[in-house]
C-alpha atoms as a PDB file:
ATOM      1  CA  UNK A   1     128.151 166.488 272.625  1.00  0.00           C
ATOM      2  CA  UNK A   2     128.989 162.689 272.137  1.00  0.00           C
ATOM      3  CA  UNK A   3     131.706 161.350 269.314  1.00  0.00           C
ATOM      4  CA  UNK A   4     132.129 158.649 268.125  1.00  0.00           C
ATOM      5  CA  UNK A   5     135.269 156.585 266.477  1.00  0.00           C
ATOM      6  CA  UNK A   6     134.626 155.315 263.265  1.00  0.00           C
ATOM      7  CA  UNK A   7     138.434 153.667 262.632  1.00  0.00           C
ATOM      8  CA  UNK A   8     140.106 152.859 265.586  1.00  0.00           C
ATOM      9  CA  UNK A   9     143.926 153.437 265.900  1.00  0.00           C
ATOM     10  CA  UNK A  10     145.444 150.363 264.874  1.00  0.00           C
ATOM     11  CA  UNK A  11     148.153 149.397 267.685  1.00  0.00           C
ATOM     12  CA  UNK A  12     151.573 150.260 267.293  1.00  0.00           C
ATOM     13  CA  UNK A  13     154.017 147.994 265.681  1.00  0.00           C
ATOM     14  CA  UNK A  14     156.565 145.676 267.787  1.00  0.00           C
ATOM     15  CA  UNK A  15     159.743 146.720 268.229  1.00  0.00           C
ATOM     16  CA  UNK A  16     162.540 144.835 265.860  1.00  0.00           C
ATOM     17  CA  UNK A  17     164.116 141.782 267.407  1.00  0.00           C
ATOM     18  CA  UNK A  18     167.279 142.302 268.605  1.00  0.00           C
ATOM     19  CA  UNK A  19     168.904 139.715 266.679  1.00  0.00           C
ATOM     20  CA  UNK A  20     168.275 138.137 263.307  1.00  0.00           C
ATOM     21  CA  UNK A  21     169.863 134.964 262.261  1.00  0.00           C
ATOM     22  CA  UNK A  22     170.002 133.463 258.798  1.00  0.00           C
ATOM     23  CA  UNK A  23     171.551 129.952 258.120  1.00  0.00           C
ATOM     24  CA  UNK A  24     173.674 129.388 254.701  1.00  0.00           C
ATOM     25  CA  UNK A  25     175.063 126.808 252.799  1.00  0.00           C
ATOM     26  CA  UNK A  26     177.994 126.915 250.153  1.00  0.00           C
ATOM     27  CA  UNK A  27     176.806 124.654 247.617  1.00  0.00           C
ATOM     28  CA  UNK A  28     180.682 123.569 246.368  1.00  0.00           C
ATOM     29  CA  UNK A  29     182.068 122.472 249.632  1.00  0.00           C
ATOM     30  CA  UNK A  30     178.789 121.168 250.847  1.00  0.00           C
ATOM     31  CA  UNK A  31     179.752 124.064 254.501  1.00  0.00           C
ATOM     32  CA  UNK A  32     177.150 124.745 256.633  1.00  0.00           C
ATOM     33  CA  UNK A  33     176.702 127.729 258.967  1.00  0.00           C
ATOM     34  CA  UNK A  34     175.218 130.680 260.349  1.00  0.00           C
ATOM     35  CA  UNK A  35     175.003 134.505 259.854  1.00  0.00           C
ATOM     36  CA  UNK A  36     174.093 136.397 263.004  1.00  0.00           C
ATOM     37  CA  UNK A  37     173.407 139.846 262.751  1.00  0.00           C
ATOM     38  CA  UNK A  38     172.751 142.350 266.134  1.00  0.00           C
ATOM     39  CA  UNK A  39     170.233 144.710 265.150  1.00  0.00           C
ATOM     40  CA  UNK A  40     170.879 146.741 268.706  1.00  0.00           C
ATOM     41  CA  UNK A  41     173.250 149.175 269.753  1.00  0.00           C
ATOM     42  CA  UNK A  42     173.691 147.649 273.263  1.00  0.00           C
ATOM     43  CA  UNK A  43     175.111 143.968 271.812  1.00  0.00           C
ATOM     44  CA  UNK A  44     173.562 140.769 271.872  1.00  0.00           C
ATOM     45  CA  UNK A  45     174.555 137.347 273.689  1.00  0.00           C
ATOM     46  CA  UNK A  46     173.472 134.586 271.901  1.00  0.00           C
ATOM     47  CA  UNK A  47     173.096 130.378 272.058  1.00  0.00           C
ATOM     48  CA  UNK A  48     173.340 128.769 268.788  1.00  0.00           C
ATOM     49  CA  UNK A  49     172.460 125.084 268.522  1.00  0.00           C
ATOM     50  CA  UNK A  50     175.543 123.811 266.296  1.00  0.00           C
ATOM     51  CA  UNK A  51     174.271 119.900 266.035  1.00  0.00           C
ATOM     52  CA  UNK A  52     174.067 121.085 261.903  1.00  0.00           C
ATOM     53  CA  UNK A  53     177.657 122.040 261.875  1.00  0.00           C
ATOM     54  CA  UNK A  54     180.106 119.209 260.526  1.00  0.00           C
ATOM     55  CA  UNK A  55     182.234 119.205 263.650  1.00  0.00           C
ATOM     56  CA  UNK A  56     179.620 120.915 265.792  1.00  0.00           C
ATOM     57  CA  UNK A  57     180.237 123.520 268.559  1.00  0.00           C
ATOM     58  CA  UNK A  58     183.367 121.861 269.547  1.00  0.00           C
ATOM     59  CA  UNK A  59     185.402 123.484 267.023  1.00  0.00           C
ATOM     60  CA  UNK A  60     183.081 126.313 265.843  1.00  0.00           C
ATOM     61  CA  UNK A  61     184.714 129.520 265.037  1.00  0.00           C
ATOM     62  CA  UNK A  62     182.942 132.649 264.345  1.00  0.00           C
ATOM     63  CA  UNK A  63     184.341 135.370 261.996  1.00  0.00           C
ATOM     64  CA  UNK A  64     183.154 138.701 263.879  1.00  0.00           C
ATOM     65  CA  UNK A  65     182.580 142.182 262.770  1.00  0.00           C
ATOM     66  CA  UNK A  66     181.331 144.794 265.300  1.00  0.00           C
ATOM     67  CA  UNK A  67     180.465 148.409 264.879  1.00  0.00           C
ATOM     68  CA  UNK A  68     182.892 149.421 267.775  1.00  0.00           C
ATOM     69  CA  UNK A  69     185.899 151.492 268.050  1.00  0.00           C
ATOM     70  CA  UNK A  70     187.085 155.111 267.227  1.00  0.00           C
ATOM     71  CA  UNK A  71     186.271 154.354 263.652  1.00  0.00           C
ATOM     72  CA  UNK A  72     183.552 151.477 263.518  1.00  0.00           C
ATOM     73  CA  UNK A  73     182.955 150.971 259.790  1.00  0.00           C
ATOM     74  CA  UNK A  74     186.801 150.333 259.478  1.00  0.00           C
ATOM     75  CA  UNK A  75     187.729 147.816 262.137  1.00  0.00           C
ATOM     76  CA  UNK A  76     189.236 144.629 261.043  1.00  0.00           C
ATOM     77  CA  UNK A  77     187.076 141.245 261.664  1.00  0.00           C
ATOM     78  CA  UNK A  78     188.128 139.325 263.924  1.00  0.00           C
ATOM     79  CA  UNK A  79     188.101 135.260 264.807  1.00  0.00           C
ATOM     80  CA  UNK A  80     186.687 133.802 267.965  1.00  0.00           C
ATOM     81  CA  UNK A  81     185.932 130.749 269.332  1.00  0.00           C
ATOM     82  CA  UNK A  82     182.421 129.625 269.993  1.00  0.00           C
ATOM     83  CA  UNK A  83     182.337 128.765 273.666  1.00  0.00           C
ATOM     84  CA  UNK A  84     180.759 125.745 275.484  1.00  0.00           C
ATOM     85  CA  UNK A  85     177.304 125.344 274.478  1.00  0.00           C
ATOM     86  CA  UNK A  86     177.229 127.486 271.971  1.00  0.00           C
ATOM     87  CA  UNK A  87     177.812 130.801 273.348  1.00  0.00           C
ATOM     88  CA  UNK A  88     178.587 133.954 271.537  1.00  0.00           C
ATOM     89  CA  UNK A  89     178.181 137.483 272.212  1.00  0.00           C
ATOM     90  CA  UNK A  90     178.216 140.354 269.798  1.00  0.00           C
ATOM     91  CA  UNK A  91     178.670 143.971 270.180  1.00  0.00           C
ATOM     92  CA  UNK A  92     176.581 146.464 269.001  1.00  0.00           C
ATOM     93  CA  UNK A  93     175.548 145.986 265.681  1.00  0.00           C
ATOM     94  CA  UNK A  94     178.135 143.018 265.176  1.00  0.00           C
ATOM     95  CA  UNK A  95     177.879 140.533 262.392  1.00  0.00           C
ATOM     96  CA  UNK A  96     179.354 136.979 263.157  1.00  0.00           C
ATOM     97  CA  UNK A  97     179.402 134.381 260.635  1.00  0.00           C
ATOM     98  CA  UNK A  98     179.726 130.734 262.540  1.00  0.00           C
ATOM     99  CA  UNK A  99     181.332 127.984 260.691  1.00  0.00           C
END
């Protein structure tokens, strides 16, 4: 007995990237900057090129919310620093928004 496939099994789809980043502008004060969202529960480190930013990375802050303590949907955001180069890491699921 010999079979044969007539539709092959299409491959599996690719995982999700970890991290998905949108860039935004606020049409009344002319502000540029960048929503970065961590689509992983094991956090995300991440090198943003701020060149678009008015001051650029040297006074970049980033507004962050992470899905972390004993009650993650309620923790406060918090403000960090962007560090040298551009650096930012985000915790699981964490939302920054760079300015």
């Amino acid at each position: 007995y010999q079979t044969e496939t007539l539709r092959p099994t299409p491959p599996p789809p690719a995982p999700p990237a970890p991290l998905k980043v949108y860039t935004y502008l606020v049409h009344e004060t002319q502000q540029r900057g960048v929503l970065a969202v961590c689509r992983v529960h094991t956090g995300c480190a991440v090198t943003l090129d701020l060149s678009g930013l008015g001051g650029g990375a040297s006074n970049a802050s980033a507004l962050v919310l992470e899905g972390v303590g004993p009650e993650p949907g309620f923790t406060k955001p918090v403000r960090r620093s962007v560090g040298a180069g551009g650096q930012l890491s985000l915790g699981p699921f964490g939302i920054a928004l760079v300015q």
